[in-house]
N, C-alpha and C. Protein backbone atom coordinates (compact mmCIF):
# COMPACT_ATOMS: atom_id res chain seq x y z
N UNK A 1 205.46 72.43 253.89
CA UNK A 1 205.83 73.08 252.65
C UNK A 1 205.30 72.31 251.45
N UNK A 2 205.51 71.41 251.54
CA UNK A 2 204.85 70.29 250.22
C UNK A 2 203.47 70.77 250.32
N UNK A 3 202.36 70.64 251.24
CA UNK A 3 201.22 70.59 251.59
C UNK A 3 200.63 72.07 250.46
N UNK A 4 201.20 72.92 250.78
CA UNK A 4 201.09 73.82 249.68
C UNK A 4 201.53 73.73 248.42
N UNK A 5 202.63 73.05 247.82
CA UNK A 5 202.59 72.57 246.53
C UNK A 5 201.86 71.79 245.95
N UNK A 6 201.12 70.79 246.79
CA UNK A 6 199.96 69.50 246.46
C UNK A 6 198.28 70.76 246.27
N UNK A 7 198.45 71.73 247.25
CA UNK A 7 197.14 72.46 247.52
C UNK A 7 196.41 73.27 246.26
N UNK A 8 197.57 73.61 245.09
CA UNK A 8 197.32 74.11 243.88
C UNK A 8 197.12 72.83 243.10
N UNK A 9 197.69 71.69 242.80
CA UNK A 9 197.17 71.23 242.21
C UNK A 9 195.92 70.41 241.99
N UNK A 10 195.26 69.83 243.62
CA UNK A 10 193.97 69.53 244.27
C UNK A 10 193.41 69.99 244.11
N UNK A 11 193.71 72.11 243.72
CA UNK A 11 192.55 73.02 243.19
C UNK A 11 192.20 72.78 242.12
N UNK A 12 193.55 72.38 241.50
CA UNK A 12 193.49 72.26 239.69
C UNK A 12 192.27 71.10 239.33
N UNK A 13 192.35 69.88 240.11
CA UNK A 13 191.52 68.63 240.18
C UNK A 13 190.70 69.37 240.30
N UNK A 14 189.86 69.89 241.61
CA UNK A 14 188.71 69.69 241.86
C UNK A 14 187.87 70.89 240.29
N UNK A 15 188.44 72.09 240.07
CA UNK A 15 188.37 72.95 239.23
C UNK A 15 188.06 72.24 237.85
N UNK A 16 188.87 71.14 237.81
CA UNK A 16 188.84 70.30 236.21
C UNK A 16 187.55 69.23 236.77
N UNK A 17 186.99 68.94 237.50
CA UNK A 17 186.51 68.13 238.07
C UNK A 17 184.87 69.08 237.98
N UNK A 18 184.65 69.94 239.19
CA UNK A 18 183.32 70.75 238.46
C UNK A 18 183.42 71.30 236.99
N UNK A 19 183.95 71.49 236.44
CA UNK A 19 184.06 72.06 234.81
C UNK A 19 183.30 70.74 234.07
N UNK A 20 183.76 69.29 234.10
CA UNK A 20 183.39 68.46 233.53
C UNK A 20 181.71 68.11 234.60
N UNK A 21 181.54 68.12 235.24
CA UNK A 21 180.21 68.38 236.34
C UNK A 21 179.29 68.82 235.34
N UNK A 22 179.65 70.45 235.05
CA UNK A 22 179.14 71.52 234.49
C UNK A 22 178.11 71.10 233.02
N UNK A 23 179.91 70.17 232.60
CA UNK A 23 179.61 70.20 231.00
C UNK A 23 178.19 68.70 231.01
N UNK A 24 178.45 68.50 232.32
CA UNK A 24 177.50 66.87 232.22
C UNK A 24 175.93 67.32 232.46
N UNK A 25 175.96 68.40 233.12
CA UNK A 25 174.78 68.78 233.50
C UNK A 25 173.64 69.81 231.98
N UNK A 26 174.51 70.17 231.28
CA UNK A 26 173.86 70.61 230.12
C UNK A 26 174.45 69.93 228.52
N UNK A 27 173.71 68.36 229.15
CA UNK A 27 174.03 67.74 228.41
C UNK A 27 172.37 67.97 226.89
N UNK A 28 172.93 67.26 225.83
CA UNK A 28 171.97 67.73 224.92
C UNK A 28 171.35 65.88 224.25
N UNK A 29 169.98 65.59 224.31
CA UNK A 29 169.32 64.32 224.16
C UNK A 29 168.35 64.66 223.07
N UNK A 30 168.43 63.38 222.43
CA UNK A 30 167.74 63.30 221.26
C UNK A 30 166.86 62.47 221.38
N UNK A 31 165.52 62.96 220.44
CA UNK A 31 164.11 62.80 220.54
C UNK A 31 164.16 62.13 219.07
N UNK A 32 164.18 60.53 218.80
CA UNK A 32 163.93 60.49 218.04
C UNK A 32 162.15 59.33 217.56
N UNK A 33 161.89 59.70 216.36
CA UNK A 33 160.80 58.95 216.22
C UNK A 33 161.07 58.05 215.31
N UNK A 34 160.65 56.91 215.51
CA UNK A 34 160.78 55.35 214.86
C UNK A 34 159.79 55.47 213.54
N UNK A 35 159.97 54.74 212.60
CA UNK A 35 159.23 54.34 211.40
C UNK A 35 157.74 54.18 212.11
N UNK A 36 157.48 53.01 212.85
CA UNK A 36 156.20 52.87 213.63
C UNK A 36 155.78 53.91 214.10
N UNK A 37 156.49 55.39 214.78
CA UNK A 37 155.63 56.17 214.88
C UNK A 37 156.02 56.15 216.70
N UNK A 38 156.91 55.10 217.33
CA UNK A 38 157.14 55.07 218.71
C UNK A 38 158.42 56.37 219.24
N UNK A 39 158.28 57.31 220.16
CA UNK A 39 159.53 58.28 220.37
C UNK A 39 160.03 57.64 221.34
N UNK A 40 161.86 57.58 220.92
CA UNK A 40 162.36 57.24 221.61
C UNK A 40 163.28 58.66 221.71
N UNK A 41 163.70 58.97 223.64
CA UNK A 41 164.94 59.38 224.03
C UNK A 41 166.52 58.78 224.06
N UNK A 42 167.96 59.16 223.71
CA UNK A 42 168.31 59.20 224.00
C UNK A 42 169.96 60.10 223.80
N UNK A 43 171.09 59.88 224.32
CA UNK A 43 171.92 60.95 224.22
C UNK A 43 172.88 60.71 222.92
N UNK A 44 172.53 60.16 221.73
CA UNK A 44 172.81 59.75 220.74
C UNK A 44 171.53 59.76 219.60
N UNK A 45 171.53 60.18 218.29
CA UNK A 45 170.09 60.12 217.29
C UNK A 45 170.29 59.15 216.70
N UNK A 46 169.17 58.41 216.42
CA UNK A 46 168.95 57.05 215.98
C UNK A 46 169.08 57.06 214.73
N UNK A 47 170.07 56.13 213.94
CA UNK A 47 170.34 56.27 212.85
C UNK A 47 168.81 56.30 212.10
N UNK A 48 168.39 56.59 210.70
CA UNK A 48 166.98 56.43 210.05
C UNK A 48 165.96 57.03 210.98
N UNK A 49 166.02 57.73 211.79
CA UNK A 49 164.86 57.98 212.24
C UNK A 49 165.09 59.78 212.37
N UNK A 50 163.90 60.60 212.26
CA UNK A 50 164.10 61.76 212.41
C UNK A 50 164.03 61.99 214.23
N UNK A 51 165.19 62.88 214.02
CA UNK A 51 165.92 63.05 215.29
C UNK A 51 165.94 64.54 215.56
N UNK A 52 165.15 64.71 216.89
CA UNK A 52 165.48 66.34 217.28
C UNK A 52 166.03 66.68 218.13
N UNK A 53 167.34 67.50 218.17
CA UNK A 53 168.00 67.39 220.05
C UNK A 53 167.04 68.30 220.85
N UNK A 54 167.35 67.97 221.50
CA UNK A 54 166.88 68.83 223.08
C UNK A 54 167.83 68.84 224.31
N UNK A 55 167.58 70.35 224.60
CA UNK A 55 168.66 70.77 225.66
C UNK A 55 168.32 70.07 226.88
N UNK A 56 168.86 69.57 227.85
CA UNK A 56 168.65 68.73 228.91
C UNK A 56 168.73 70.18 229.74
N UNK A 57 168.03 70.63 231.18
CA UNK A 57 167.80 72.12 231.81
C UNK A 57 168.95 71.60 232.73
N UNK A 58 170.03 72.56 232.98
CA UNK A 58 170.59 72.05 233.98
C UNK A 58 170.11 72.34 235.36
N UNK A 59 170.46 71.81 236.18
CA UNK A 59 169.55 71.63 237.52
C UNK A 59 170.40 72.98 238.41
N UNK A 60 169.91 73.56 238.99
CA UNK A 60 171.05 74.93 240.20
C UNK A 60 171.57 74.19 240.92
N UNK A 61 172.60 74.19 241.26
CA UNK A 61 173.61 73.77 242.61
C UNK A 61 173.44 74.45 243.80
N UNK A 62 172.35 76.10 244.06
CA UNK A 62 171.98 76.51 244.88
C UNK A 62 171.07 75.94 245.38
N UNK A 63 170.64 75.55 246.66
CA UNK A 63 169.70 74.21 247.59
C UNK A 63 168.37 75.29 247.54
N UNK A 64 168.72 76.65 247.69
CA UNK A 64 167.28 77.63 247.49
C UNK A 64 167.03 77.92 246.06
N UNK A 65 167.77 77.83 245.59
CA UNK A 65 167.00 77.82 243.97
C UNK A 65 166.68 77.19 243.79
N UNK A 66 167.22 75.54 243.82
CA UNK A 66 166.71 74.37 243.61
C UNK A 66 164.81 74.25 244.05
N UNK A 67 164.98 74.86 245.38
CA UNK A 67 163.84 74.49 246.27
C UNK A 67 162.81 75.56 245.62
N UNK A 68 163.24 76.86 245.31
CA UNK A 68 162.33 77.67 244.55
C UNK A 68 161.52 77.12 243.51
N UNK A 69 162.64 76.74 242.55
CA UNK A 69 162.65 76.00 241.32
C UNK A 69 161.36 74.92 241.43
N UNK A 70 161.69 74.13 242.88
CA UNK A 70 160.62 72.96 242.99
C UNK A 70 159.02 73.36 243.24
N UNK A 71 159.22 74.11 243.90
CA UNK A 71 157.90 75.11 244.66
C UNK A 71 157.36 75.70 242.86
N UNK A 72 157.69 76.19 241.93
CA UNK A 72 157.49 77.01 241.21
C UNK A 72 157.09 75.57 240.04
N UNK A 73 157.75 74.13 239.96
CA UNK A 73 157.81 73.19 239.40
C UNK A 73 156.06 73.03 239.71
N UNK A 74 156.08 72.78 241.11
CA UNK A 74 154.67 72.41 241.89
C UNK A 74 153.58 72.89 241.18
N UNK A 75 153.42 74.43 242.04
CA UNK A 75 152.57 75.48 241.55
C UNK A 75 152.26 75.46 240.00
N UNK A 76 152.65 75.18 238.93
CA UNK A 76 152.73 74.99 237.59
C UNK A 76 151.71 74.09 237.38
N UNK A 77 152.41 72.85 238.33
CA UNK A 77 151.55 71.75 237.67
C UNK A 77 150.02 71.50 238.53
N UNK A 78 149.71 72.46 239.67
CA UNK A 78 148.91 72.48 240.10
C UNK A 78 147.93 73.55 239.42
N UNK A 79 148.56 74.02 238.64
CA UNK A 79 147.81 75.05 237.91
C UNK A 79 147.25 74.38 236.57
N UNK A 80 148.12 73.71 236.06
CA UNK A 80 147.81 73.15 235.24
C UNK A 80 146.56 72.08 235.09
N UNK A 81 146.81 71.13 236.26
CA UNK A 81 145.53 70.23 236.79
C UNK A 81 144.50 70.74 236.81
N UNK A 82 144.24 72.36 237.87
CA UNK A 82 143.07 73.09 237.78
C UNK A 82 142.39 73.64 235.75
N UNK A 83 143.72 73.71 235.43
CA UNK A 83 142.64 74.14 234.45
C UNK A 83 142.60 73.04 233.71
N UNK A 84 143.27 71.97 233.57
CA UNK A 84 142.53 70.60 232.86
C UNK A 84 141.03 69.96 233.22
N UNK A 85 141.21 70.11 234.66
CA UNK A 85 139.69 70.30 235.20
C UNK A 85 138.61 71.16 234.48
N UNK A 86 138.90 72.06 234.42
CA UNK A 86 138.08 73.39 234.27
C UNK A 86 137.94 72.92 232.61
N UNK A 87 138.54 72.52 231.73
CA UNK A 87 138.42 71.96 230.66
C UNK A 87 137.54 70.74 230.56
N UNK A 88 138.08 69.88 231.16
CA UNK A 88 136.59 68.50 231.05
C UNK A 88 135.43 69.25 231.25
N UNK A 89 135.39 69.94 232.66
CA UNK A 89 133.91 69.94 233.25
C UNK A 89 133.20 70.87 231.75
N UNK A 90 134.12 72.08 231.21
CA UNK A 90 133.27 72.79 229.90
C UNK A 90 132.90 71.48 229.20
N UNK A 91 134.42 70.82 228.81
CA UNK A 91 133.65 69.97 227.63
C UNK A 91 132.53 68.81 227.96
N UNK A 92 132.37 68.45 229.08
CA UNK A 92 131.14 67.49 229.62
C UNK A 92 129.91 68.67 229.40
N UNK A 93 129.93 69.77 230.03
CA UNK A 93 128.72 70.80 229.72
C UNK A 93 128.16 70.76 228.21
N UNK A 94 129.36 71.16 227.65
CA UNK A 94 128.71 70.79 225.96
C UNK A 94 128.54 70.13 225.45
N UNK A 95 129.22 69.13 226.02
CA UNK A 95 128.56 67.34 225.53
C UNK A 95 126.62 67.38 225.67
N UNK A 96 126.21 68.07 227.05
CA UNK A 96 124.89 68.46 227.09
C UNK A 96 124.40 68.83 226.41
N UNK A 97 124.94 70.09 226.23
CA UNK A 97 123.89 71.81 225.81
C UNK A 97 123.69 70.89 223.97
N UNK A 98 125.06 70.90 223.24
CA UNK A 98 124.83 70.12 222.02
C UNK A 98 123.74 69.09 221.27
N UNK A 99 123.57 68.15 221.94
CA UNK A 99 122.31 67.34 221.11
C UNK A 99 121.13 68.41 221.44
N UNK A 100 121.05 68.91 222.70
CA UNK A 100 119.48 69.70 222.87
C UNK A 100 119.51 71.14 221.95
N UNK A 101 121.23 71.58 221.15
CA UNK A 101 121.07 72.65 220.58
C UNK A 101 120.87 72.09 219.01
N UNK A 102 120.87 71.08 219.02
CA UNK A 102 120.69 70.18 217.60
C UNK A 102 119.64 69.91 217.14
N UNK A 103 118.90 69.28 218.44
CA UNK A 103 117.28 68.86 218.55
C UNK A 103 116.24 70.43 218.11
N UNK A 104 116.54 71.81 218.65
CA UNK A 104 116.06 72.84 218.87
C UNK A 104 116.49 73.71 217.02
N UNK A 105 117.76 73.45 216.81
CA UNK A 105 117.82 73.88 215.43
C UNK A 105 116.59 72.87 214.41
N UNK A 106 116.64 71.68 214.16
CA UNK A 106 116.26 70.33 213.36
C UNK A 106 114.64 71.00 213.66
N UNK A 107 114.18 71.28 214.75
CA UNK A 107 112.84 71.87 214.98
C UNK A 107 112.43 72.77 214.60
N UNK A 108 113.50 74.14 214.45
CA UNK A 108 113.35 75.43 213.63
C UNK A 108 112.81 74.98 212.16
N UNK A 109 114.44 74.40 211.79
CA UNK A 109 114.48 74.09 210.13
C UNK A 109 112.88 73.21 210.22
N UNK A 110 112.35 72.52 210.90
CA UNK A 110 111.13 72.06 210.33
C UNK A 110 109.90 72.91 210.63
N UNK A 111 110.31 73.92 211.52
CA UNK A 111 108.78 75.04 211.72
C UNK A 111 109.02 75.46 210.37
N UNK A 112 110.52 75.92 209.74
CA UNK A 112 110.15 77.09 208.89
C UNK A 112 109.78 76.49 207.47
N UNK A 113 110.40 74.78 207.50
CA UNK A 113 109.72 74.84 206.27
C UNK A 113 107.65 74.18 206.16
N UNK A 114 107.39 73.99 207.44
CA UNK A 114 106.06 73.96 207.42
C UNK A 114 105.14 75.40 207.67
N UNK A 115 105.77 76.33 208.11
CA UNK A 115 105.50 77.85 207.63
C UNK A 115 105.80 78.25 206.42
N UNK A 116 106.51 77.80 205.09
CA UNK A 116 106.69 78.15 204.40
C UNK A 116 105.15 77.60 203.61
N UNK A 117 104.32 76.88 203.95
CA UNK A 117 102.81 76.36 203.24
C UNK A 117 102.04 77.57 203.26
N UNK A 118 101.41 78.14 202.50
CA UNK A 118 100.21 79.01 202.43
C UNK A 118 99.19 78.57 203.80
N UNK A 119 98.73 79.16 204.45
CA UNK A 119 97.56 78.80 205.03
C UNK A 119 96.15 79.72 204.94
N UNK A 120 95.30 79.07 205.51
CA UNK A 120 94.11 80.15 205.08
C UNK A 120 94.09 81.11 205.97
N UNK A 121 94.24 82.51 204.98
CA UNK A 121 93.87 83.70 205.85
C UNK A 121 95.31 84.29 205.48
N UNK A 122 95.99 83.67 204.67
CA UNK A 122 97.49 84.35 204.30
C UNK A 122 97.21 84.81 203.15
N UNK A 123 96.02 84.50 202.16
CA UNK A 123 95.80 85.80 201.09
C UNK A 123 94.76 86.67 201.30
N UNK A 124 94.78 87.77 200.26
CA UNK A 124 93.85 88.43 200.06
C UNK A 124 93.85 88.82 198.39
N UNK A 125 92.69 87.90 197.87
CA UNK A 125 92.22 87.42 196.24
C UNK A 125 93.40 86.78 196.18
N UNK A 126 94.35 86.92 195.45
CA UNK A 126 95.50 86.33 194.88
C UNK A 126 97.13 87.06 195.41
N UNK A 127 97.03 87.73 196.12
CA UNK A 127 98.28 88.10 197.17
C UNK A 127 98.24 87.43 198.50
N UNK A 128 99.24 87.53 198.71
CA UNK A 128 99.61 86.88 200.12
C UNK A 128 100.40 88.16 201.39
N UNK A 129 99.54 87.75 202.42
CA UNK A 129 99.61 88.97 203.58
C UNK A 129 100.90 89.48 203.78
N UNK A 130 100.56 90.30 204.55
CA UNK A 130 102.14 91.30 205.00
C UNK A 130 102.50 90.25 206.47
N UNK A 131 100.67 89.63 207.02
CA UNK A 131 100.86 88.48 208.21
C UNK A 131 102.02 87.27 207.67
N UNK A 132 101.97 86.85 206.64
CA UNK A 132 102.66 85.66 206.06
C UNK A 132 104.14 85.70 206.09
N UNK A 133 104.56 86.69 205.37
CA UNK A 133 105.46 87.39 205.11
C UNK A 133 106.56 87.53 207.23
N UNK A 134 105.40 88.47 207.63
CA UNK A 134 106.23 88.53 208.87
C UNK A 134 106.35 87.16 209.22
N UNK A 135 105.54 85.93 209.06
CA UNK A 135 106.00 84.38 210.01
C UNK A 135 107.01 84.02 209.10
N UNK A 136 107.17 84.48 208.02
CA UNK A 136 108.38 83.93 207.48
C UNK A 136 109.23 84.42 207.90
N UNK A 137 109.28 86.11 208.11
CA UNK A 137 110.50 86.48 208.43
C UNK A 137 110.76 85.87 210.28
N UNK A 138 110.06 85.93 210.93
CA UNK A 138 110.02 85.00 212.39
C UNK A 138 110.67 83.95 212.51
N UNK A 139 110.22 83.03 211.26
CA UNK A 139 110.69 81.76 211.28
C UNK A 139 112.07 81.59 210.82
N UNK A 140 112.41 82.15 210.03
CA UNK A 140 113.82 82.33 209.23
C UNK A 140 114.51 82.94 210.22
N UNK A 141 114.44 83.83 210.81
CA UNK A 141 114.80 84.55 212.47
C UNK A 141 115.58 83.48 213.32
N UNK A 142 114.34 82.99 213.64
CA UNK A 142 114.01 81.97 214.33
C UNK A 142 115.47 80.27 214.04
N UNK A 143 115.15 80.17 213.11
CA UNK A 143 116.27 78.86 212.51
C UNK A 143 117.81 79.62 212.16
N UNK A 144 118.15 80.98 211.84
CA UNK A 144 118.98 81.25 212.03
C UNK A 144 119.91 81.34 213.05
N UNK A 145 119.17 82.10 214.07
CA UNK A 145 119.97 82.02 215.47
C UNK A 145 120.03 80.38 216.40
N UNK A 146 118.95 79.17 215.76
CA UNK A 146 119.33 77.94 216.46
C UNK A 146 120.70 77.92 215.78
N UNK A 147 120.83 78.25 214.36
CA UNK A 147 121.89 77.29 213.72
C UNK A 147 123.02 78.33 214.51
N UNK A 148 123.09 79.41 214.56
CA UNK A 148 124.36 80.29 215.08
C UNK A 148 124.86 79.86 216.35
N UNK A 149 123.75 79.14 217.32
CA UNK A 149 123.94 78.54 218.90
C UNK A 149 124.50 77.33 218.27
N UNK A 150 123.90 76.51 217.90
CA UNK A 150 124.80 75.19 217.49
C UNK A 150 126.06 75.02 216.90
N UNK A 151 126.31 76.02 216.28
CA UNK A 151 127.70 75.94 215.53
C UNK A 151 129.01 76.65 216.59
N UNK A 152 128.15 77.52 217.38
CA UNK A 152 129.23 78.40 218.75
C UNK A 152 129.26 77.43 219.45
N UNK A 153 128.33 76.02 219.98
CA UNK A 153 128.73 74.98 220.65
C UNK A 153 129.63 74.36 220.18
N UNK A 154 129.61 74.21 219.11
CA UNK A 154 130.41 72.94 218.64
C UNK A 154 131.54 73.43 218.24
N UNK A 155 131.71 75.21 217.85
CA UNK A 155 133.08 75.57 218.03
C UNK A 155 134.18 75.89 219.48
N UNK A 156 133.35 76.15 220.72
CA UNK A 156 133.45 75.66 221.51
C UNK A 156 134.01 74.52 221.61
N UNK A 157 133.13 73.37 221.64
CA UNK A 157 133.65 72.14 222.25
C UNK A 157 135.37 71.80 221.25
N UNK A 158 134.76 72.08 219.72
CA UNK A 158 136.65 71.39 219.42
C UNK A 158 137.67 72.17 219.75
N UNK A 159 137.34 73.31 219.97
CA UNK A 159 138.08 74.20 220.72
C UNK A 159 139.13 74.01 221.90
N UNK A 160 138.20 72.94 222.51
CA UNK A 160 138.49 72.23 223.64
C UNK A 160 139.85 70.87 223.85
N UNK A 161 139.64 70.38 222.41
CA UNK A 161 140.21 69.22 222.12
C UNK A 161 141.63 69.54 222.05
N UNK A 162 142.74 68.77 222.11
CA UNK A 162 143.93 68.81 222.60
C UNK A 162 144.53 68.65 221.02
């Protein structure tokens, strides 16, 4: 008979007992940053320093959610790796393509301004050909689209940067 009067209140324990579990598991930690510029965690904000809370995730008490949860934790960060990969290897590519799209513009800009000289056979008496005219327009062509490749590289590459 006792055994059942003790049995409600053991519920009451264990009941007051996960409740405080509960409240421990979505606990809330502060991110704060030091004068120097160093972040420190913890479950209190540092006096003088700007302080941001953050929700701590509470963890499932289900062993298959948990395990989902981990599997899905995994997969994330394996995804993530792949495309950090996939990020260097672009930005090593344009580390390439760049000086040779630099070298190839610097060569335009100097065809067009050594096409910009009269040469012989570009007048006729005191005009200058419709021939002249088109190497200018070629050349100007020509140094426009290096500079449009060089600048899509290099927006590219900071593109890249974190």
């Amino acid at each position: 008979m006792r055994l059942t009067r003790i049995a409600p209140g053991v519920l009451l324990a264990y009941l007051a007992l996960g409740a405080s579990l509960a409240q421990a598991t979505e606990q809330i930690l502060y991110k704060s940053v030091l004068p120097d510029g160093t972040v420190s965690y913890s479950d209190k904000p540092i006096p003088g320093t700007r302080a941001e809370p953050l929700a701590v995730e509470p963890h499932p008490a289900n062993p298959k959610a948990a395990q989902a949860a981990e599997i899905s934790a995994v997969k994330r960060r394996e995804q993530m790796l792949r495309d950090f990969d996939a990020r260097a290897a672009r930005a090593a590519e344009l580390d390439q393509h760049i000086p040779v799209a630099a070298s190839v513009a610097e060569q335009a800009r100097e065809q067009a301004r050594r096409g910009a000289a009269v040469q012989e056979g570009d007048r006729q008496g005191r005009r200058l050909t419709s021939e002249y005219f088109r190497r200018q327009q070629l050349l100007q062509t020509a140094q426009a689209q290096a500079e449009v490749r060089l600048n899509a590289l290099v927006q590219q590459r900071a593109a890249l940067q974190p």
